[in-house]
C-alpha atoms as a PDB file:
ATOM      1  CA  UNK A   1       0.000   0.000   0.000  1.00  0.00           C
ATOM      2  CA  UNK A   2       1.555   3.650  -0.595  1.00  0.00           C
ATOM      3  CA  UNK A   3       2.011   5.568   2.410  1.00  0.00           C
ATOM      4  CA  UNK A   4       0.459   8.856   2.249  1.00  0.00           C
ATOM      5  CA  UNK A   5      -2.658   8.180  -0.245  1.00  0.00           C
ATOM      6  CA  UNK A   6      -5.594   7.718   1.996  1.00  0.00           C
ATOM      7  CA  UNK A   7      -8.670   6.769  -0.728  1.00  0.00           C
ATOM      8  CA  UNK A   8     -10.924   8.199   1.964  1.00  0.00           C
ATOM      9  CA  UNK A   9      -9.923  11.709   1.955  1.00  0.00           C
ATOM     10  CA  UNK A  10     -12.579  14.141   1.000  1.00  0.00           C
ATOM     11  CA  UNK A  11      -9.728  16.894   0.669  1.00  0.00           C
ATOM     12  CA  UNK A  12      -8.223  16.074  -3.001  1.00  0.00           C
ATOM     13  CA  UNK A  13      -8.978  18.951  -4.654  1.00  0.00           C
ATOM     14  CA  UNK A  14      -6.282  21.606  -5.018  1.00  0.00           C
ATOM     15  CA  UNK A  15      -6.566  24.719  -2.956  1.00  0.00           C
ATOM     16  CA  UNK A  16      -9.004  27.422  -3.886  1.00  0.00           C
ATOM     17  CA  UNK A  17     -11.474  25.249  -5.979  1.00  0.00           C
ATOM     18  CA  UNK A  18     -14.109  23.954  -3.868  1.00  0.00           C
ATOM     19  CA  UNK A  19     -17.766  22.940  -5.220  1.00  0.00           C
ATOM     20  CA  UNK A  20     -21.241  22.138  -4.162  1.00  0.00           C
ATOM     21  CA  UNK A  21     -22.530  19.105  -4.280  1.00  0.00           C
ATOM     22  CA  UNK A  22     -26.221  18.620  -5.041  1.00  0.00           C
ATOM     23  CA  UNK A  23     -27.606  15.300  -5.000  1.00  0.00           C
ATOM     24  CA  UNK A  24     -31.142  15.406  -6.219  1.00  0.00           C
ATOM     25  CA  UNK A  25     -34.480  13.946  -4.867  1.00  0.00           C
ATOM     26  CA  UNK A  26     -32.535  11.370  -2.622  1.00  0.00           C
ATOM     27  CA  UNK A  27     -34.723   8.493  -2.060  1.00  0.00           C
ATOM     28  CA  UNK A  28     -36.153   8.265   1.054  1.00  0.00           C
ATOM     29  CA  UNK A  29     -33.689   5.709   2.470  1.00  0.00           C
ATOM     30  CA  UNK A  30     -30.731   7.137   1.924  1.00  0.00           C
ATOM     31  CA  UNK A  31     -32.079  10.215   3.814  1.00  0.00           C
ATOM     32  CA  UNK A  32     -33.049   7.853   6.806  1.00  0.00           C
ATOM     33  CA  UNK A  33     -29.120   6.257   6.514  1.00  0.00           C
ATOM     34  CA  UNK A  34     -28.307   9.466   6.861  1.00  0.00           C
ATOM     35  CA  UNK A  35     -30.706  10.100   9.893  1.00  0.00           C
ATOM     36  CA  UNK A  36     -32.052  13.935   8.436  1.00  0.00           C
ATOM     37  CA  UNK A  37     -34.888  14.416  10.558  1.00  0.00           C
ATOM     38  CA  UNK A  38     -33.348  14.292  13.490  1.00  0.00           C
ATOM     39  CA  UNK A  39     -30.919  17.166  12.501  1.00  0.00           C
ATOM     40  CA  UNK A  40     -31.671  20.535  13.415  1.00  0.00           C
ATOM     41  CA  UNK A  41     -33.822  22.669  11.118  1.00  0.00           C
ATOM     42  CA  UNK A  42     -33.286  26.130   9.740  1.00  0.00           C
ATOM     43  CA  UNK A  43     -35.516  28.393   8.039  1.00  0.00           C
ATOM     44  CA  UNK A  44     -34.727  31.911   6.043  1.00  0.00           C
ATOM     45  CA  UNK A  45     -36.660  34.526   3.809  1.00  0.00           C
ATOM     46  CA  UNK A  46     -36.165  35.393   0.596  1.00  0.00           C
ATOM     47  CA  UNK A  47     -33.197  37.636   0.241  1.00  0.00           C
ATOM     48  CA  UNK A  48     -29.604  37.917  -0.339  1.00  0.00           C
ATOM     49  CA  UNK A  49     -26.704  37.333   2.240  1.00  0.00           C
ATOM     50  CA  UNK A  50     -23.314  36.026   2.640  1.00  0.00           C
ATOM     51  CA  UNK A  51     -22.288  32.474   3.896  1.00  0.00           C
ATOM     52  CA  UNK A  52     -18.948  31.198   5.060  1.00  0.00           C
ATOM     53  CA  UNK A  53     -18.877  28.016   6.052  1.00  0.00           C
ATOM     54  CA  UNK A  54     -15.854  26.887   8.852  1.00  0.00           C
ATOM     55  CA  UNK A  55     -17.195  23.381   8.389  1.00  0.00           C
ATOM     56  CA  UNK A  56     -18.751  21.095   6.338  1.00  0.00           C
ATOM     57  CA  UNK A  57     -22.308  20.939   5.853  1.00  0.00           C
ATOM     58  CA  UNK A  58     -24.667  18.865   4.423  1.00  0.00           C
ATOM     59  CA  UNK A  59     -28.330  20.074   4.655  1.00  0.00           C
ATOM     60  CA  UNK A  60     -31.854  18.651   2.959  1.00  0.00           C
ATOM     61  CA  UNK A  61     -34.399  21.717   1.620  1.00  0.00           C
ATOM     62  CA  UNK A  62     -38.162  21.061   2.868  1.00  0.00           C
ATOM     63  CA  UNK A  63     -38.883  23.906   0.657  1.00  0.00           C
ATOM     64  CA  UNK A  64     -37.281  26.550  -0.950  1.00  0.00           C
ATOM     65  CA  UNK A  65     -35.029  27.611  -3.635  1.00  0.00           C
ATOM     66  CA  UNK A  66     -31.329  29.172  -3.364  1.00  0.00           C
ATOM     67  CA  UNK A  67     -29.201  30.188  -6.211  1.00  0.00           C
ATOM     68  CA  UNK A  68     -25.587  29.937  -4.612  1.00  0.00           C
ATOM     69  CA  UNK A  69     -23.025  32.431  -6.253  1.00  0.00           C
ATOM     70  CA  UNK A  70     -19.407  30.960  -5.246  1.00  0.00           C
ATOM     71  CA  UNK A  71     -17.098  32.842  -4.281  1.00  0.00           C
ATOM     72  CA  UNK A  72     -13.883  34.009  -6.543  1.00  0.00           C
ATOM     73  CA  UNK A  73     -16.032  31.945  -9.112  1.00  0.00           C
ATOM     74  CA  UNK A  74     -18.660  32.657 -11.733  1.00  0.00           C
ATOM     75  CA  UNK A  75     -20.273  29.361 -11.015  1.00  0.00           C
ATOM     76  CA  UNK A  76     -23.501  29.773  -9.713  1.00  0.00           C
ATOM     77  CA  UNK A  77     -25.458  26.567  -8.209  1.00  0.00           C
ATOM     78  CA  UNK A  78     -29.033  26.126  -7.522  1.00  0.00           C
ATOM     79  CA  UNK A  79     -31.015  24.251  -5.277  1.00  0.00           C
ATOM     80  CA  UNK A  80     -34.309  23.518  -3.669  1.00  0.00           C
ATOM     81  CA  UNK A  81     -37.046  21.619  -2.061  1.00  0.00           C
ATOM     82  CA  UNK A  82     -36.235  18.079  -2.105  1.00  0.00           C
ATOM     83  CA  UNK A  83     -32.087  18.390  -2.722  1.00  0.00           C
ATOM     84  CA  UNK A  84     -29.646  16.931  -0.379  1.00  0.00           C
ATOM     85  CA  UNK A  85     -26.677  19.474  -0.328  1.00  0.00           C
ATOM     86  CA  UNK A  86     -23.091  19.510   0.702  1.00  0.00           C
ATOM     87  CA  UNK A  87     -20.990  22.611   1.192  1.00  0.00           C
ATOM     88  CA  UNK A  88     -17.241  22.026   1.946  1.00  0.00           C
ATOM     89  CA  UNK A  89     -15.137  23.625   4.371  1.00  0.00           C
ATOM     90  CA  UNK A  90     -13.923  26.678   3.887  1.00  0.00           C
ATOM     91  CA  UNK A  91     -16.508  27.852   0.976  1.00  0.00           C
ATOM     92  CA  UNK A  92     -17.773  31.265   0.708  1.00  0.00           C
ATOM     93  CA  UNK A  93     -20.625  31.994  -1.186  1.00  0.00           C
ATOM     94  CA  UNK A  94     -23.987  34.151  -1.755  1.00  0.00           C
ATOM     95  CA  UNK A  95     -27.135  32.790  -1.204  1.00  0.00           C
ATOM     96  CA  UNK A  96     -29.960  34.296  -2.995  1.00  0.00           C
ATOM     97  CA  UNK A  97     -32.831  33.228  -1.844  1.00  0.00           C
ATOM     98  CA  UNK A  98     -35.799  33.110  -4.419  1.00  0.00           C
ATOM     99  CA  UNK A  99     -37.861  31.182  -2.208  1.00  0.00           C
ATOM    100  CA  UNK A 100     -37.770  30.927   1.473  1.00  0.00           C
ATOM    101  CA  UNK A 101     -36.072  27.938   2.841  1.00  0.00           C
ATOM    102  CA  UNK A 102     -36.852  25.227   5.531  1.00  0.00           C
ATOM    103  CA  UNK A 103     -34.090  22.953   5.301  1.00  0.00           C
ATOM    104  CA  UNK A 104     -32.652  20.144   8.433  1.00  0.00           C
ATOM    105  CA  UNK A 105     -28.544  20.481   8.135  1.00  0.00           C
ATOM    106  CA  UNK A 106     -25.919  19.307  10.397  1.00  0.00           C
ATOM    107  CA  UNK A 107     -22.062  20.010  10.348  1.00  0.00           C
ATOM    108  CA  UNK A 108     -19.418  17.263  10.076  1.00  0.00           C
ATOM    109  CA  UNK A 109     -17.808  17.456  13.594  1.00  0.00           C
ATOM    110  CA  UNK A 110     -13.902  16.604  12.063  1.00  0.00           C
END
């Protein structure tokens, strides 16, 4: 086995590019694997505001729809009701918030 490749490691992209992932309309037992409804849940207006986030997060939208504007990036990614999201460490972005949100999230404790 080499030393110093761990397969595992979520941090193999270089520095600086970091993405959202969006995994659509996750059937329902992957979301109970994953034990969402007992997370906390968050709720917002429409609007626009920034988000930094010092951990990762992954979050599922009850309702909603955000248009994420990354960072040092002219990607934009959207989202809503029904997504299962994951922001990475360290990401910046805009949320604009077309419709208001009611999402559960949690943050990875590493």
């Amino acid at each position: 086995m080499a030393s110093g490749s761990n397969p595992d490691s979520m941090d193999t992209e270089p520095p600086g590019v970091l993405s959202i992932a969006v995994e659509r309309n996750p059937p329902e037992s992957r979301l109970q694997q994953l034990g969402v409804k007992s997370w906390p849940k968050w709720g917002c207006p429409p609007g626009k505001f920034p988000v930094k986030f010092d951990a990762r997060q992954t979050c599922y939208l009850l309702k909603g729809k955000v248009r994420a504007h990354i960072k040092g990036s002219s990607e934009c990614v959207e989202f809503g009701a029904g997504d299962l999201v994951v922001f990475p460490k360290g990401l910046s972005c805009t949320w604009d918030v077309v419709a208001a949100v009611d999402k559960y999230y949690k943050f990875d404790s590493s």
